[in-house]
PDB file of N, CA and C in Angstrom:
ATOM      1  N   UNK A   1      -0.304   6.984  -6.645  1.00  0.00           N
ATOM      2  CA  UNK A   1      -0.890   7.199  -7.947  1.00  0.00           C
ATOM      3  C   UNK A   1      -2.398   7.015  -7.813  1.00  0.00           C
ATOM      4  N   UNK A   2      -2.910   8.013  -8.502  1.00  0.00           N
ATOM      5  CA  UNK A   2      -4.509   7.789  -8.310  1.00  0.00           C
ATOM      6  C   UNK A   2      -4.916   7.566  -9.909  1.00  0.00           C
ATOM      7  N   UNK A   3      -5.821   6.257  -9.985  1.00  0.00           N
ATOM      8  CA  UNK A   3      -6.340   5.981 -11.175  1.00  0.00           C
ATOM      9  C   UNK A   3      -7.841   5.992 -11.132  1.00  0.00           C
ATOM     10  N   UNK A   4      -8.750   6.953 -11.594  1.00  0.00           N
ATOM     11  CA  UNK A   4     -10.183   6.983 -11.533  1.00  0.00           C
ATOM     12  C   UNK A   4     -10.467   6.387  -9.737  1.00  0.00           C
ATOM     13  N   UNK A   5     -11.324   5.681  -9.626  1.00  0.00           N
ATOM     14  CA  UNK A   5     -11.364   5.166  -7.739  1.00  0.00           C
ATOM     15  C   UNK A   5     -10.428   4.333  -7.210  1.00  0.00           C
ATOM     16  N   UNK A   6      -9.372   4.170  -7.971  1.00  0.00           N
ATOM     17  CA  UNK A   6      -8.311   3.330  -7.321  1.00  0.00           C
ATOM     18  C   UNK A   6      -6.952   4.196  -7.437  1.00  0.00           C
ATOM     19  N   UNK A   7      -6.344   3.757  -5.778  1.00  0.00           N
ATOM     20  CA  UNK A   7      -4.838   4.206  -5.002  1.00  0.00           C
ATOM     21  C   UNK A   7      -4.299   3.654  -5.069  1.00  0.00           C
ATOM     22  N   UNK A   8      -2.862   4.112  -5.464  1.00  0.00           N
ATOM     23  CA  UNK A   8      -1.761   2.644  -5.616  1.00  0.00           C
ATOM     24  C   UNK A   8      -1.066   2.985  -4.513  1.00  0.00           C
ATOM     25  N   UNK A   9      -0.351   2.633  -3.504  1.00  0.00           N
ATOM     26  CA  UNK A   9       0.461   3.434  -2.700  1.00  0.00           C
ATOM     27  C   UNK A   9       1.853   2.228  -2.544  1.00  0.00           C
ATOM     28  N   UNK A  10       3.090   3.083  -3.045  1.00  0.00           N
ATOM     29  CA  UNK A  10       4.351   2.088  -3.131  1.00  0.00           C
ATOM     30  C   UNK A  10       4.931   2.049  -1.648  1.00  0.00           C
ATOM     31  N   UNK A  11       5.719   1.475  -0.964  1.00  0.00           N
ATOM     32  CA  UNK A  11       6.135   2.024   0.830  1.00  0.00           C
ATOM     33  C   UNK A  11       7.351   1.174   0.330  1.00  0.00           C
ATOM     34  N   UNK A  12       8.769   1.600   1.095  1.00  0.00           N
ATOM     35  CA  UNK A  12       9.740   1.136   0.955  1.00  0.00           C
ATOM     36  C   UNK A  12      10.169   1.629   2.841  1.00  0.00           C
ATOM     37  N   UNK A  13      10.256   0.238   3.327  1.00  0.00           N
ATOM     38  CA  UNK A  13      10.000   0.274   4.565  1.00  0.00           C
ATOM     39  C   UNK A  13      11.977  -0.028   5.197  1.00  0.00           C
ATOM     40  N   UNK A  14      12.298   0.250   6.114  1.00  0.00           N
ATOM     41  CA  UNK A  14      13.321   0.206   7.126  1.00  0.00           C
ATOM     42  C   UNK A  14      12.969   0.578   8.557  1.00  0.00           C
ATOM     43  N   UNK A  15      13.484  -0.834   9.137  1.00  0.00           N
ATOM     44  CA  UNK A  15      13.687  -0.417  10.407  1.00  0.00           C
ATOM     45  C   UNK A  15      12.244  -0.915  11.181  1.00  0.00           C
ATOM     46  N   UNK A  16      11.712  -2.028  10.549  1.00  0.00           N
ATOM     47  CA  UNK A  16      10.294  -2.775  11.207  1.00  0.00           C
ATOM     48  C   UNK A  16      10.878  -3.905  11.984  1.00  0.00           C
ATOM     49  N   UNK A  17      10.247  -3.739  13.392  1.00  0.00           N
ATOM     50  CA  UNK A  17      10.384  -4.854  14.254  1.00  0.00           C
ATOM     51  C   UNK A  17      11.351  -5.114  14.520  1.00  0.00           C
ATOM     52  N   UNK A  18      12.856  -3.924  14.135  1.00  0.00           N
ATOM     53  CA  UNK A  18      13.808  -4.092  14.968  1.00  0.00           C
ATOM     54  C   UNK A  18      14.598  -4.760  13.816  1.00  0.00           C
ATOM     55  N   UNK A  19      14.320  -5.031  13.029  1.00  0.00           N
ATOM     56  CA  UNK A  19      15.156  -5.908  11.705  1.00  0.00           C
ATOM     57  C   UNK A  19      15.623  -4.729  10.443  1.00  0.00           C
ATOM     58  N   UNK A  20      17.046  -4.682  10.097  1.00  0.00           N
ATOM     59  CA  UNK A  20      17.857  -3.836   9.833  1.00  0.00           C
ATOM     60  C   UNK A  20      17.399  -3.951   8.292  1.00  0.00           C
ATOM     61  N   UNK A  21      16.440  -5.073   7.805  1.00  0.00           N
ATOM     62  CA  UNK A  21      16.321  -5.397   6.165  1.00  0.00           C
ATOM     63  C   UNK A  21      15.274  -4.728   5.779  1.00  0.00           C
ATOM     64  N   UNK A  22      15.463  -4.479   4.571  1.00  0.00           N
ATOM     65  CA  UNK A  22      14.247  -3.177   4.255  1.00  0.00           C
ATOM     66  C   UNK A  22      13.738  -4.190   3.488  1.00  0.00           C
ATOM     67  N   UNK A  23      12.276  -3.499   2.836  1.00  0.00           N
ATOM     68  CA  UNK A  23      11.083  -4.483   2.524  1.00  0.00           C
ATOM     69  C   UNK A  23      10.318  -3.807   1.755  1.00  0.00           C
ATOM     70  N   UNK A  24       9.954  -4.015   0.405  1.00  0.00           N
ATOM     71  CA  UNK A  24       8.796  -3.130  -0.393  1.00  0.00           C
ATOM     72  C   UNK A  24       7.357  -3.718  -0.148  1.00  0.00           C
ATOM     73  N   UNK A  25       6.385  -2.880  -0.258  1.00  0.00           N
ATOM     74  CA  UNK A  25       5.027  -3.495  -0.287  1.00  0.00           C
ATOM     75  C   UNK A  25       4.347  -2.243  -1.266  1.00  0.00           C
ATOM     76  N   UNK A  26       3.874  -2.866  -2.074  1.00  0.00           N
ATOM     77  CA  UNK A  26       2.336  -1.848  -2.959  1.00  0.00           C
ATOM     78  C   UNK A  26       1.307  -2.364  -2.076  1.00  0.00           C
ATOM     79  N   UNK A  27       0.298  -1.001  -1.865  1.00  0.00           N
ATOM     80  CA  UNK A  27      -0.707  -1.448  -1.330  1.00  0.00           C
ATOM     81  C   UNK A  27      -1.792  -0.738  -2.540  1.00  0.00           C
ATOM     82  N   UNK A  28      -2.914  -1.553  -2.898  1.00  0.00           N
ATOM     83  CA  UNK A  28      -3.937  -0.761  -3.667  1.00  0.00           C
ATOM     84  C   UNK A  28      -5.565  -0.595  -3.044  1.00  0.00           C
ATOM     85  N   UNK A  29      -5.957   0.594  -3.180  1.00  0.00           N
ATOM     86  CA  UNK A  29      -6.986   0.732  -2.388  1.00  0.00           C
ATOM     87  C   UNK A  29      -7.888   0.795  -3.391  1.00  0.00           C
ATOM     88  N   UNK A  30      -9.687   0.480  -3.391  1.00  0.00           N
ATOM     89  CA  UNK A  30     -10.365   0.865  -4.075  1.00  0.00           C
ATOM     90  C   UNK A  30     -11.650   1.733  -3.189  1.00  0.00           C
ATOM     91  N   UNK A  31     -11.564   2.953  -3.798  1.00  0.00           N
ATOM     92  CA  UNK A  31     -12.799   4.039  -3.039  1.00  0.00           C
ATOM     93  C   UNK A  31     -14.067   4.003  -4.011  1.00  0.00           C
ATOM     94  N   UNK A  32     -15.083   4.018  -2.962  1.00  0.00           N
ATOM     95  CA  UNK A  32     -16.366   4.350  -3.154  1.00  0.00           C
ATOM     96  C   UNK A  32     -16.913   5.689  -2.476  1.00  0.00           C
ATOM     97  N   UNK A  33     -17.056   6.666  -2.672  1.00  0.00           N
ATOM     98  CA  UNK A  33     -17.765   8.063  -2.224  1.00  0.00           C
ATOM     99  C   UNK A  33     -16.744   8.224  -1.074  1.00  0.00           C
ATOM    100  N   UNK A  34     -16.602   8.485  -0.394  1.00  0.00           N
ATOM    101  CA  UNK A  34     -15.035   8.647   0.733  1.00  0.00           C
ATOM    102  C   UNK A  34     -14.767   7.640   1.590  1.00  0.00           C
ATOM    103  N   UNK A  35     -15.252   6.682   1.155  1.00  0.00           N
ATOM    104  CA  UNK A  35     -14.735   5.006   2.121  1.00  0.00           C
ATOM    105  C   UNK A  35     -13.899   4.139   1.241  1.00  0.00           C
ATOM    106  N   UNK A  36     -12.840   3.751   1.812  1.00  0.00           N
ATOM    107  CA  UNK A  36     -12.081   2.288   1.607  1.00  0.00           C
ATOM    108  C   UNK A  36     -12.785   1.271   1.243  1.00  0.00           C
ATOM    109  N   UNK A  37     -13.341   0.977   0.118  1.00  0.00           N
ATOM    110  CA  UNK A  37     -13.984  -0.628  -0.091  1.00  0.00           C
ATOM    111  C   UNK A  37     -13.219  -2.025  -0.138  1.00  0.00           C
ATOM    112  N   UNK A  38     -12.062  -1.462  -0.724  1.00  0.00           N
ATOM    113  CA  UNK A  38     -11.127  -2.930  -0.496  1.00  0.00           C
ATOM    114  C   UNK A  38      -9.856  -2.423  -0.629  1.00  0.00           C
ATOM    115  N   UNK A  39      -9.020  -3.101  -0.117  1.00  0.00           N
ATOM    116  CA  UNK A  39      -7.609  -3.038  -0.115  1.00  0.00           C
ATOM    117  C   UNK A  39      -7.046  -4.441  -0.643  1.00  0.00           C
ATOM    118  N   UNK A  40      -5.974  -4.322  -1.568  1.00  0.00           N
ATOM    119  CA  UNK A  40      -4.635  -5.200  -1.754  1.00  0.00           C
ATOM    120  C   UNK A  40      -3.744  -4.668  -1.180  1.00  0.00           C
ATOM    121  N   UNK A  41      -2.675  -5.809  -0.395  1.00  0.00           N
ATOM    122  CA  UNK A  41      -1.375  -5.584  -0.515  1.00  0.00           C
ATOM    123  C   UNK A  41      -0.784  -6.494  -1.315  1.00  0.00           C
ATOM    124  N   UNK A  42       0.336  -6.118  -1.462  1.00  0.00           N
ATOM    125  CA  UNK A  42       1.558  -6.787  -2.657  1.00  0.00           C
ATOM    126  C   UNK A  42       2.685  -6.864  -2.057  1.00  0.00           C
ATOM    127  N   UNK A  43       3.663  -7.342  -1.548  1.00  0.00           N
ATOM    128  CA  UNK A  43       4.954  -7.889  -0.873  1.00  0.00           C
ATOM    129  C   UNK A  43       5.856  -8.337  -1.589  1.00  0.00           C
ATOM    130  N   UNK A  44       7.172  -7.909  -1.839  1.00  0.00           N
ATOM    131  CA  UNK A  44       8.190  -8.772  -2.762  1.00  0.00           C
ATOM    132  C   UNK A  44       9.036  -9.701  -1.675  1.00  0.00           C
TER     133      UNK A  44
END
Protein backbone atom coordinates (compact mmCIF):
# COMPACT_ATOMS: atom_id res chain seq x y z
CA UNK A 1 0.00 0.00 0.00
CA UNK A 2 1.35 3.32 -0.86
CA UNK A 3 0.26 6.31 1.30
CA UNK A 4 1.63 9.83 0.02
CA UNK A 5 5.81 8.91 0.88
CA UNK A 6 5.08 6.03 2.89
CA UNK A 7 5.11 1.87 1.91
CA UNK A 8 3.43 -0.50 3.87
CA UNK A 9 4.60 -3.88 2.72
CA UNK A 10 2.62 -7.04 4.51
CA UNK A 11 5.08 -10.58 3.93
CA UNK A 12 3.60 -13.77 5.13
CA UNK A 13 6.70 -15.83 5.25
CA UNK A 14 7.22 -19.99 5.13
CA UNK A 15 9.94 -21.97 5.09
CA UNK A 16 12.82 -19.48 6.88
CA UNK A 17 15.81 -21.13 8.29
CA UNK A 18 14.54 -24.44 7.74
CA UNK A 19 11.56 -23.99 10.32
CA UNK A 20 8.18 -25.34 8.96
CA UNK A 21 6.22 -22.20 11.08
CA UNK A 22 5.13 -19.40 9.10
CA UNK A 23 5.54 -15.82 10.41
CA UNK A 24 3.91 -12.35 9.47
CA UNK A 25 5.95 -9.16 9.42
CA UNK A 26 4.66 -5.46 8.10
CA UNK A 27 7.44 -3.64 7.07
CA UNK A 28 6.92 0.33 6.56
CA UNK A 29 9.15 2.35 4.54
CA UNK A 30 9.38 6.12 4.41
CA UNK A 31 10.72 7.76 0.87
CA UNK A 32 12.32 10.90 0.23
CA UNK A 33 12.94 11.71 -3.72
CA UNK A 34 13.94 7.87 -4.62
CA UNK A 35 15.79 6.85 -1.33
CA UNK A 36 14.67 4.76 1.68
CA UNK A 37 14.85 7.21 4.68
CA UNK A 38 13.62 4.91 7.29
CA UNK A 39 12.23 1.68 7.67
CA UNK A 40 9.88 -0.10 10.41
CA UNK A 41 9.40 -3.55 10.86
CA UNK A 42 6.43 -5.03 12.77
CA UNK A 43 6.50 -8.88 13.81
CA UNK A 44 3.52 -10.74 15.39
Amino acid sequence: MVFGNKVIDYEYITGSNGSSEPFELIFMYEVKGDKIVKKTAISK
